[in-house]
PDB file of N, CA and C in Angstrom:
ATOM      1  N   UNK A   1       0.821  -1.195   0.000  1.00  0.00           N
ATOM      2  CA  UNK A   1       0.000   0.000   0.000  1.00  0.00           C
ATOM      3  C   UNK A   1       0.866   1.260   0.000  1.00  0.00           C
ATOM      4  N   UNK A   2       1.967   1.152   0.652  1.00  0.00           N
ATOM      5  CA  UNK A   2       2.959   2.007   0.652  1.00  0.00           C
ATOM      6  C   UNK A   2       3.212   2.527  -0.848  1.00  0.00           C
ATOM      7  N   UNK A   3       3.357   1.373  -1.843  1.00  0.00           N
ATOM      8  CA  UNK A   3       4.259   2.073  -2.977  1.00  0.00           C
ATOM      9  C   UNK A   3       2.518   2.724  -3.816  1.00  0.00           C
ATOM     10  N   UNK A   4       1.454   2.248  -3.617  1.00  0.00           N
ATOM     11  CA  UNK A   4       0.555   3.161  -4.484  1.00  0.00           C
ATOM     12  C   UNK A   4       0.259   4.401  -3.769  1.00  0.00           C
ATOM     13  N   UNK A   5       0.546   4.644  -2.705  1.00  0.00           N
ATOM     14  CA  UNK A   5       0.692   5.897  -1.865  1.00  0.00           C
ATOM     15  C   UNK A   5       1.560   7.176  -2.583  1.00  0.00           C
ATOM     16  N   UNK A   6       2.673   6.451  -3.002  1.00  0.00           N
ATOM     17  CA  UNK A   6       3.878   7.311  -3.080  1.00  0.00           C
ATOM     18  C   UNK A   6       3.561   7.934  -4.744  1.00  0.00           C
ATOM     19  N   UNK A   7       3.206   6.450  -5.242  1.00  0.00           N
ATOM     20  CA  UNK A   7       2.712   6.562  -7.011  1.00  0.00           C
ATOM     21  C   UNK A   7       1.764   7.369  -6.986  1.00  0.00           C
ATOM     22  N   UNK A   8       0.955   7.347  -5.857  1.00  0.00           N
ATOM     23  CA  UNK A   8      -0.169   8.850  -6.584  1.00  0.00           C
ATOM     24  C   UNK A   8       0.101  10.063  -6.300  1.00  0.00           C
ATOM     25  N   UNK A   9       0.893  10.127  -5.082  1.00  0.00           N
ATOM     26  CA  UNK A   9       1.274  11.657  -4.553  1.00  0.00           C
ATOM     27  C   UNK A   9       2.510  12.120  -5.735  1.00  0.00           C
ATOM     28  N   UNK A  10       3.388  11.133  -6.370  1.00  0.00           N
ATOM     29  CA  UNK A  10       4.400  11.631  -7.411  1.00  0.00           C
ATOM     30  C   UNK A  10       4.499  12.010  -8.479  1.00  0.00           C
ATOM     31  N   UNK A  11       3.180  11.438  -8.893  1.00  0.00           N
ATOM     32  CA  UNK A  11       2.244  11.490 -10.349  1.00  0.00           C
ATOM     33  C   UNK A  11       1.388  13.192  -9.653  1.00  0.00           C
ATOM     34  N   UNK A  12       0.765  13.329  -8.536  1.00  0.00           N
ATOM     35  CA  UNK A  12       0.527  14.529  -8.659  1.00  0.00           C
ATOM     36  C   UNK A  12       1.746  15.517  -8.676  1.00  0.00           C
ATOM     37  N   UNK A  13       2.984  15.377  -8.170  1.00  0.00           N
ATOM     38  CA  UNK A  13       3.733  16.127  -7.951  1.00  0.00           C
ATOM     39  C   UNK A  13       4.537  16.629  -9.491  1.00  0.00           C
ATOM     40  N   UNK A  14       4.757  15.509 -10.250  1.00  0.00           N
ATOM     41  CA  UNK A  14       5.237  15.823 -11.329  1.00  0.00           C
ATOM     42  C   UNK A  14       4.231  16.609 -12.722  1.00  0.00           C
ATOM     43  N   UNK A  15       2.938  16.520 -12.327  1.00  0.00           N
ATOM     44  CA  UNK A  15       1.912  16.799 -12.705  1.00  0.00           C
ATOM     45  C   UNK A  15       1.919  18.496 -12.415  1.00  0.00           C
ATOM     46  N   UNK A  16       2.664  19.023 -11.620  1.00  0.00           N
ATOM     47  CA  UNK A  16       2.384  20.356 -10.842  1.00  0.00           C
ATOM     48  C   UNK A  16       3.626  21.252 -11.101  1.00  0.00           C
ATOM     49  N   UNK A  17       4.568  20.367 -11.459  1.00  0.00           N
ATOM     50  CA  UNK A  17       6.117  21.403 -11.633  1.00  0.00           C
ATOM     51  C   UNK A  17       6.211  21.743 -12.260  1.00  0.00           C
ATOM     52  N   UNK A  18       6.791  23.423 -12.722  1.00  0.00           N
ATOM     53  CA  UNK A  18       6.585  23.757 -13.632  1.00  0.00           C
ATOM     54  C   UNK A  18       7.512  23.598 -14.570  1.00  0.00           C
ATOM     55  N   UNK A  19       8.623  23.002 -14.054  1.00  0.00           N
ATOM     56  CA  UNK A  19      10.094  22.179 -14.809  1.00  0.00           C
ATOM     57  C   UNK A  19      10.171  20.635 -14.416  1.00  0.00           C
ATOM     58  N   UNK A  20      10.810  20.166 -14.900  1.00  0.00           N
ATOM     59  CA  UNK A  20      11.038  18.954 -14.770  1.00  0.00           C
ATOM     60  C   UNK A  20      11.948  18.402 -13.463  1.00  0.00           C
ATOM     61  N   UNK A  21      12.177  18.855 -12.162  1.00  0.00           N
ATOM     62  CA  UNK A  21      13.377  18.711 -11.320  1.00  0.00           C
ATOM     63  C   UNK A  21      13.340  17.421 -11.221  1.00  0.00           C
ATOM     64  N   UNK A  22      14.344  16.768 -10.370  1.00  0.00           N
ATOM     65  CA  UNK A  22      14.793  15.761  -9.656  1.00  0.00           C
ATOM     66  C   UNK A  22      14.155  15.818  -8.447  1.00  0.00           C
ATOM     67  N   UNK A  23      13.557  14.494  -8.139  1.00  0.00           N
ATOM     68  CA  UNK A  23      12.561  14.559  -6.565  1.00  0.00           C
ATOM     69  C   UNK A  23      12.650  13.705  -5.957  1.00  0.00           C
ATOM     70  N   UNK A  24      12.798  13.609  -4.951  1.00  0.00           N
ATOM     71  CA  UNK A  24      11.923  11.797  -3.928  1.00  0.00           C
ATOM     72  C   UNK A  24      11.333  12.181  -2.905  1.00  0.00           C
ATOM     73  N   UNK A  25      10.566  11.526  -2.740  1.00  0.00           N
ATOM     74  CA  UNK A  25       9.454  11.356  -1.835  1.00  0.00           C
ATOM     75  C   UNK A  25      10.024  10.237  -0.147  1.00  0.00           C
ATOM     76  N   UNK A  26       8.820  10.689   0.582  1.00  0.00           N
ATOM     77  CA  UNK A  26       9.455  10.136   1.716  1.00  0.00           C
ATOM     78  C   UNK A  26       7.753   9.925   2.335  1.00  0.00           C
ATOM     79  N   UNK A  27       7.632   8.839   3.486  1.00  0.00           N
ATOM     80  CA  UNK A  27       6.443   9.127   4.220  1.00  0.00           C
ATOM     81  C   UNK A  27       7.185   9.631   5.791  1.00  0.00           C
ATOM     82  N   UNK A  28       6.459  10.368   5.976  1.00  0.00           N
ATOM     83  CA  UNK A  28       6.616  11.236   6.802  1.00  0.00           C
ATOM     84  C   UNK A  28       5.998  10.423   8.381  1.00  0.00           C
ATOM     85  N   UNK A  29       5.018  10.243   7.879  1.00  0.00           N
ATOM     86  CA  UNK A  29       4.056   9.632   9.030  1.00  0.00           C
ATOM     87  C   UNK A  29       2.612   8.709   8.542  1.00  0.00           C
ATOM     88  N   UNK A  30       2.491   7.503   8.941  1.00  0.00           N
ATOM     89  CA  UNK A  30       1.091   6.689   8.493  1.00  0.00           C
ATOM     90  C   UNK A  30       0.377   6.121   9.639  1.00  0.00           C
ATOM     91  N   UNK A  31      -0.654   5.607   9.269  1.00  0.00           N
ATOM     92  CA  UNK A  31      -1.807   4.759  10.802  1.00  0.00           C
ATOM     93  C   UNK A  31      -2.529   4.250   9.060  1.00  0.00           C
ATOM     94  N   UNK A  32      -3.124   3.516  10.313  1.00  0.00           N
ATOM     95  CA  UNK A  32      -4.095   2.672   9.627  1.00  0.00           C
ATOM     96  C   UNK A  32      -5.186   2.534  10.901  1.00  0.00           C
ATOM     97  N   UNK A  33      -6.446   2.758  10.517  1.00  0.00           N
ATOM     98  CA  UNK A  33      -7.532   2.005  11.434  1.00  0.00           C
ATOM     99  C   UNK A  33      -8.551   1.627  10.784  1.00  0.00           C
ATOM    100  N   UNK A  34      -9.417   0.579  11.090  1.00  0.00           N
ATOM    101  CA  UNK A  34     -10.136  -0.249  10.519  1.00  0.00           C
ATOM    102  C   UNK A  34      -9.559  -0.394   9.022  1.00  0.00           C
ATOM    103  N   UNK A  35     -10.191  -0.485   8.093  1.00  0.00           N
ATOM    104  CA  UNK A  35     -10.001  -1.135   6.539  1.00  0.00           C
ATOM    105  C   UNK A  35      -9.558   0.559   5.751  1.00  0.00           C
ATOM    106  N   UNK A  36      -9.135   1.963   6.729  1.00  0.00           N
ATOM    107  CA  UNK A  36      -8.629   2.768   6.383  1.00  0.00           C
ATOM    108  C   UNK A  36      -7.309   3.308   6.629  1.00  0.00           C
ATOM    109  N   UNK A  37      -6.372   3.712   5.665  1.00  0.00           N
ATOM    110  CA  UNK A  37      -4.608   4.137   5.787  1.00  0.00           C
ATOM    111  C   UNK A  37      -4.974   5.717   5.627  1.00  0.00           C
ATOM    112  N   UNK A  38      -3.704   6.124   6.049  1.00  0.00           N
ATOM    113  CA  UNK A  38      -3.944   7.989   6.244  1.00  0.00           C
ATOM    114  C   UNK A  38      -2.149   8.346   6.287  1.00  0.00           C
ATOM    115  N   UNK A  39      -1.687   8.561   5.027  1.00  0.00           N
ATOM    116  CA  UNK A  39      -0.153   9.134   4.936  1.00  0.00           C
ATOM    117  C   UNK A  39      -0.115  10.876   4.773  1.00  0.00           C
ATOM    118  N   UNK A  40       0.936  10.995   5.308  1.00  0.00           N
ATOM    119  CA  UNK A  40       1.336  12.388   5.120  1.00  0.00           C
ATOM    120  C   UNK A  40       3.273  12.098   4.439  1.00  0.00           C
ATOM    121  N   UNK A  41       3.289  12.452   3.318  1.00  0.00           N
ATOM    122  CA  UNK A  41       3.994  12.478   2.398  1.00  0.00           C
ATOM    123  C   UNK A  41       4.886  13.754   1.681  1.00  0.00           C
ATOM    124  N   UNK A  42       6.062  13.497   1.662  1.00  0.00           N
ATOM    125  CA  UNK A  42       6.517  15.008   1.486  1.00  0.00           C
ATOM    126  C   UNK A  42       7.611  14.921   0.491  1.00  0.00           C
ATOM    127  N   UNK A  43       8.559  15.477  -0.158  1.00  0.00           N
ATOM    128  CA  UNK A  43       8.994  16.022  -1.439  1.00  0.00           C
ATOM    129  C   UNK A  43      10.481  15.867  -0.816  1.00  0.00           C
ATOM    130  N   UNK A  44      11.576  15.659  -1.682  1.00  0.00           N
ATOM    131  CA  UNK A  44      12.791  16.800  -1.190  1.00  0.00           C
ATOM    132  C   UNK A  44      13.371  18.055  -2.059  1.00  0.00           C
ATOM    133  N   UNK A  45      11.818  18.438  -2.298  1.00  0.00           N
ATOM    134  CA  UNK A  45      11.971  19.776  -3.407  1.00  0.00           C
ATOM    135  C   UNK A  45      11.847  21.204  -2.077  1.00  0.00           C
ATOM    136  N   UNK A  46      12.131  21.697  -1.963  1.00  0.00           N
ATOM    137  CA  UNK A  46      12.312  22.910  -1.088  1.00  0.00           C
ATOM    138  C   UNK A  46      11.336  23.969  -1.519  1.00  0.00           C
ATOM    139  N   UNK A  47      10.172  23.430  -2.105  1.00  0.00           N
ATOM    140  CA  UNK A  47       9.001  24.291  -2.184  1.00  0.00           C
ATOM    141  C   UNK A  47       7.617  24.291  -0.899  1.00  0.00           C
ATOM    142  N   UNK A  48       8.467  23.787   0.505  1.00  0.00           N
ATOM    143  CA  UNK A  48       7.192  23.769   1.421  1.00  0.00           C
ATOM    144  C   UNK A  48       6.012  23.297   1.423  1.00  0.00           C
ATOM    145  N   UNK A  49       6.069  22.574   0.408  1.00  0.00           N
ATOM    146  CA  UNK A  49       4.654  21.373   0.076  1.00  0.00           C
ATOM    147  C   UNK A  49       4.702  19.916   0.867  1.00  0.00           C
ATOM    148  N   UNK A  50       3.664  19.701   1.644  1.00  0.00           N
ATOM    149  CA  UNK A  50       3.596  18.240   1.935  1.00  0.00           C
ATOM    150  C   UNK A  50       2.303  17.878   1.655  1.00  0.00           C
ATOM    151  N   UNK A  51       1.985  16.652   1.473  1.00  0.00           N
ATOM    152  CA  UNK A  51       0.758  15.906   0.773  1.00  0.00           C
ATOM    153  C   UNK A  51       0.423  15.055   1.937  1.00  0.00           C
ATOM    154  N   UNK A  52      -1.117  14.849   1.935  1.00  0.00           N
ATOM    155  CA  UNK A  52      -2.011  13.876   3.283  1.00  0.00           C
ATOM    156  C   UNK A  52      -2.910  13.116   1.902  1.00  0.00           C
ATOM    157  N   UNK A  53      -2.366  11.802   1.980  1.00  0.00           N
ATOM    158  CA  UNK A  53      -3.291  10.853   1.181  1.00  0.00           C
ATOM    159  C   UNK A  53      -4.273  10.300   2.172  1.00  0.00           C
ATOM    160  N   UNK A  54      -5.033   9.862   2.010  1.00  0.00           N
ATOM    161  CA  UNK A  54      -6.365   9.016   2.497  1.00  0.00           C
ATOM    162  C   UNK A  54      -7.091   8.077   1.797  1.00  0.00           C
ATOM    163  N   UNK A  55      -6.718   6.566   2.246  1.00  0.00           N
ATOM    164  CA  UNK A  55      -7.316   5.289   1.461  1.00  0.00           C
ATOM    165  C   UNK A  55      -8.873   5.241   2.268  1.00  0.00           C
ATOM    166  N   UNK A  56     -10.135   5.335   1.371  1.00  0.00           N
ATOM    167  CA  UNK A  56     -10.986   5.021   2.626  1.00  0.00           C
ATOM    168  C   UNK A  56     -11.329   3.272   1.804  1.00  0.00           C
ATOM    169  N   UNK A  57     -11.088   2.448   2.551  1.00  0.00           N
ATOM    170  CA  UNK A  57     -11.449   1.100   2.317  1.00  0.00           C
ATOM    171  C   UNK A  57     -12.610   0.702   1.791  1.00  0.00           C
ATOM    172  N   UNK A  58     -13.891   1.059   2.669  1.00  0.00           N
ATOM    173  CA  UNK A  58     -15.074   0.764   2.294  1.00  0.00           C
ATOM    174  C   UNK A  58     -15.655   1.484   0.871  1.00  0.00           C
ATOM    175  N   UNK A  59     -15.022   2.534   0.298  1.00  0.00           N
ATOM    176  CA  UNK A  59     -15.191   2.925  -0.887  1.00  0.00           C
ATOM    177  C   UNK A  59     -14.576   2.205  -2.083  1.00  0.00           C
ATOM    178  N   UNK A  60     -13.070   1.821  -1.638  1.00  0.00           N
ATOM    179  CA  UNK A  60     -12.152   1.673  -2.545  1.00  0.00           C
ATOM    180  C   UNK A  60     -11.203   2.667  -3.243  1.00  0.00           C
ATOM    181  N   UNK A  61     -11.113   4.041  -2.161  1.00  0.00           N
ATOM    182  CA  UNK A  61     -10.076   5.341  -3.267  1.00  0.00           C
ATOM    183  C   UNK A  61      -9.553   6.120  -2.325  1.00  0.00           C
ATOM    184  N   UNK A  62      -9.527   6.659  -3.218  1.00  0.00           N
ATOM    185  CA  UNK A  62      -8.067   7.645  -2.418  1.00  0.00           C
ATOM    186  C   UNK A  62      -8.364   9.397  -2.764  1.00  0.00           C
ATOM    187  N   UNK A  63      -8.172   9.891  -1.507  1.00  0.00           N
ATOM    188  CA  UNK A  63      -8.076  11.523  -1.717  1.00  0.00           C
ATOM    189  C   UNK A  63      -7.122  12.023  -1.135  1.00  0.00           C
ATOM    190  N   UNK A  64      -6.290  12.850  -1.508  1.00  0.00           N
ATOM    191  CA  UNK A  64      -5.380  13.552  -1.855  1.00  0.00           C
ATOM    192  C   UNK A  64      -5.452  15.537  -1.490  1.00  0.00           C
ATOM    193  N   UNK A  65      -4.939  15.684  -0.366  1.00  0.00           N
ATOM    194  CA  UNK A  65      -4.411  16.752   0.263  1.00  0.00           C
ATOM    195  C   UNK A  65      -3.175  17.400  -0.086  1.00  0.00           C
ATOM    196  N   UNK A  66      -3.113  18.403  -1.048  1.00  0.00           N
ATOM    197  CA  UNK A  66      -1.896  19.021  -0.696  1.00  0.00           C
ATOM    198  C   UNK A  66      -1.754  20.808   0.250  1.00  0.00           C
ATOM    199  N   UNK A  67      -0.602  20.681   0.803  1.00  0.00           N
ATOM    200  CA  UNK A  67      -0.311  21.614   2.015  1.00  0.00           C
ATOM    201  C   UNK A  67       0.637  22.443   1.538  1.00  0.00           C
ATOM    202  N   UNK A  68       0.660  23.744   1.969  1.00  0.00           N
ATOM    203  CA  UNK A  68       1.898  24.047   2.026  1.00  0.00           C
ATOM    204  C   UNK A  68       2.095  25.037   3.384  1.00  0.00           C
ATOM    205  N   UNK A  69       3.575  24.508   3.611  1.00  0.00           N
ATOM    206  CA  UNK A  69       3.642  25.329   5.153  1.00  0.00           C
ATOM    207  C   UNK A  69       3.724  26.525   5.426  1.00  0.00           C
ATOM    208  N   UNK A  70       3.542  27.075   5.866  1.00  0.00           N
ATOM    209  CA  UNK A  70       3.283  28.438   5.854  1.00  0.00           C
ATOM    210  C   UNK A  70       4.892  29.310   7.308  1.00  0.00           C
ATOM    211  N   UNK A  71       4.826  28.547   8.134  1.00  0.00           N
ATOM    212  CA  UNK A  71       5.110  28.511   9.073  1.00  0.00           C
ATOM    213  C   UNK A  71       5.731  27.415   9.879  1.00  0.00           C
ATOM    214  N   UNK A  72       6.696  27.506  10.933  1.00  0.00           N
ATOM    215  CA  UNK A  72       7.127  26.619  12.028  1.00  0.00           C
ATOM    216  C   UNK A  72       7.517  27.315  12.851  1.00  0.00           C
ATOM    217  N   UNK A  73       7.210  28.002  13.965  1.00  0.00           N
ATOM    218  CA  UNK A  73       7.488  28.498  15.136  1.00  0.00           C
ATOM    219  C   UNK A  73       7.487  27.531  16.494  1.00  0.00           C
ATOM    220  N   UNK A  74       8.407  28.254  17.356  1.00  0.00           N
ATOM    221  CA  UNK A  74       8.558  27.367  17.988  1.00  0.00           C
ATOM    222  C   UNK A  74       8.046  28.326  19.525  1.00  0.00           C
ATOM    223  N   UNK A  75       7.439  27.750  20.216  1.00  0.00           N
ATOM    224  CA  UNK A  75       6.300  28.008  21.017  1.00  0.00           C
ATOM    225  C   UNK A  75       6.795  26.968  22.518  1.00  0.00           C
ATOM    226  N   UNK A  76       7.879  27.547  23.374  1.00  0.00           N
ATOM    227  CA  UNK A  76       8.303  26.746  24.677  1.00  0.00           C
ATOM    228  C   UNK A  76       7.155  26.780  25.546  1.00  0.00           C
ATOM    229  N   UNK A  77       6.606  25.749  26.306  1.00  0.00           N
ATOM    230  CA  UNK A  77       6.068  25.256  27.318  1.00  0.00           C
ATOM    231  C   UNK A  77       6.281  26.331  28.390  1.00  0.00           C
ATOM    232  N   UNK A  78       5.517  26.895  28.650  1.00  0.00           N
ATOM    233  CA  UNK A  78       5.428  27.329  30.287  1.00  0.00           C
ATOM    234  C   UNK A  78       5.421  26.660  31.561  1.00  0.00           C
ATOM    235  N   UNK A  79       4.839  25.182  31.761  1.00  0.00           N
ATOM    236  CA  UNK A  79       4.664  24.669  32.573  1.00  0.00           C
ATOM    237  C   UNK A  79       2.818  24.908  33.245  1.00  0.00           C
ATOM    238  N   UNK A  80       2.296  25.165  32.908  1.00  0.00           N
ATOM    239  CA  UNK A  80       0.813  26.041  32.984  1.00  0.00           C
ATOM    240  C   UNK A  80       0.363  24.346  31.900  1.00  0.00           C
ATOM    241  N   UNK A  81      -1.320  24.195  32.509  1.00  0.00           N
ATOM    242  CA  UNK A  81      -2.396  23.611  32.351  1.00  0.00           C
ATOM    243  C   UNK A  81      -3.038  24.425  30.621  1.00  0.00           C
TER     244      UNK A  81
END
């Protein structure tokens, strides 16, 4: 399930560039619960894009999230509720 994960997020990705670069893909993070998978998938193109696929089982397909980050700040703990 892994490699049709990667095949649809790469096929969108190459689908979207507006040149031809050099890319690979990585999963970032997956789960699975019941007869459904849920990847978050990301590039090593330095355009701040990561992709959230979603297999829903009982359908049979797949939808396709793309992100881009906007932001990463980093936000220390106070110790506070």
């Amino acid at each position: 399930m892994d490699t049709k994960a990667i095949s649809i997020v790469k096929r969108y990705v190459q689908n979207h560039l507006d040149d031809r670069q050099a890319f690979d893909l990585y999963i970032v993070w997956k789960c699975k619960t019941l007869q459904n998978w849920k990847w978050l998938i990301s590039t090593t193109l330095s355009d701040g894009m990561y992709y959230e696929l979603t297999y829903n089982g009982d359908k049979e397909e797949f939808y396709l999230d793309a992100y881009k980050k906007i932001e990463n700040k980093r936000i220390p703990y106070d110790g506070t509720k």
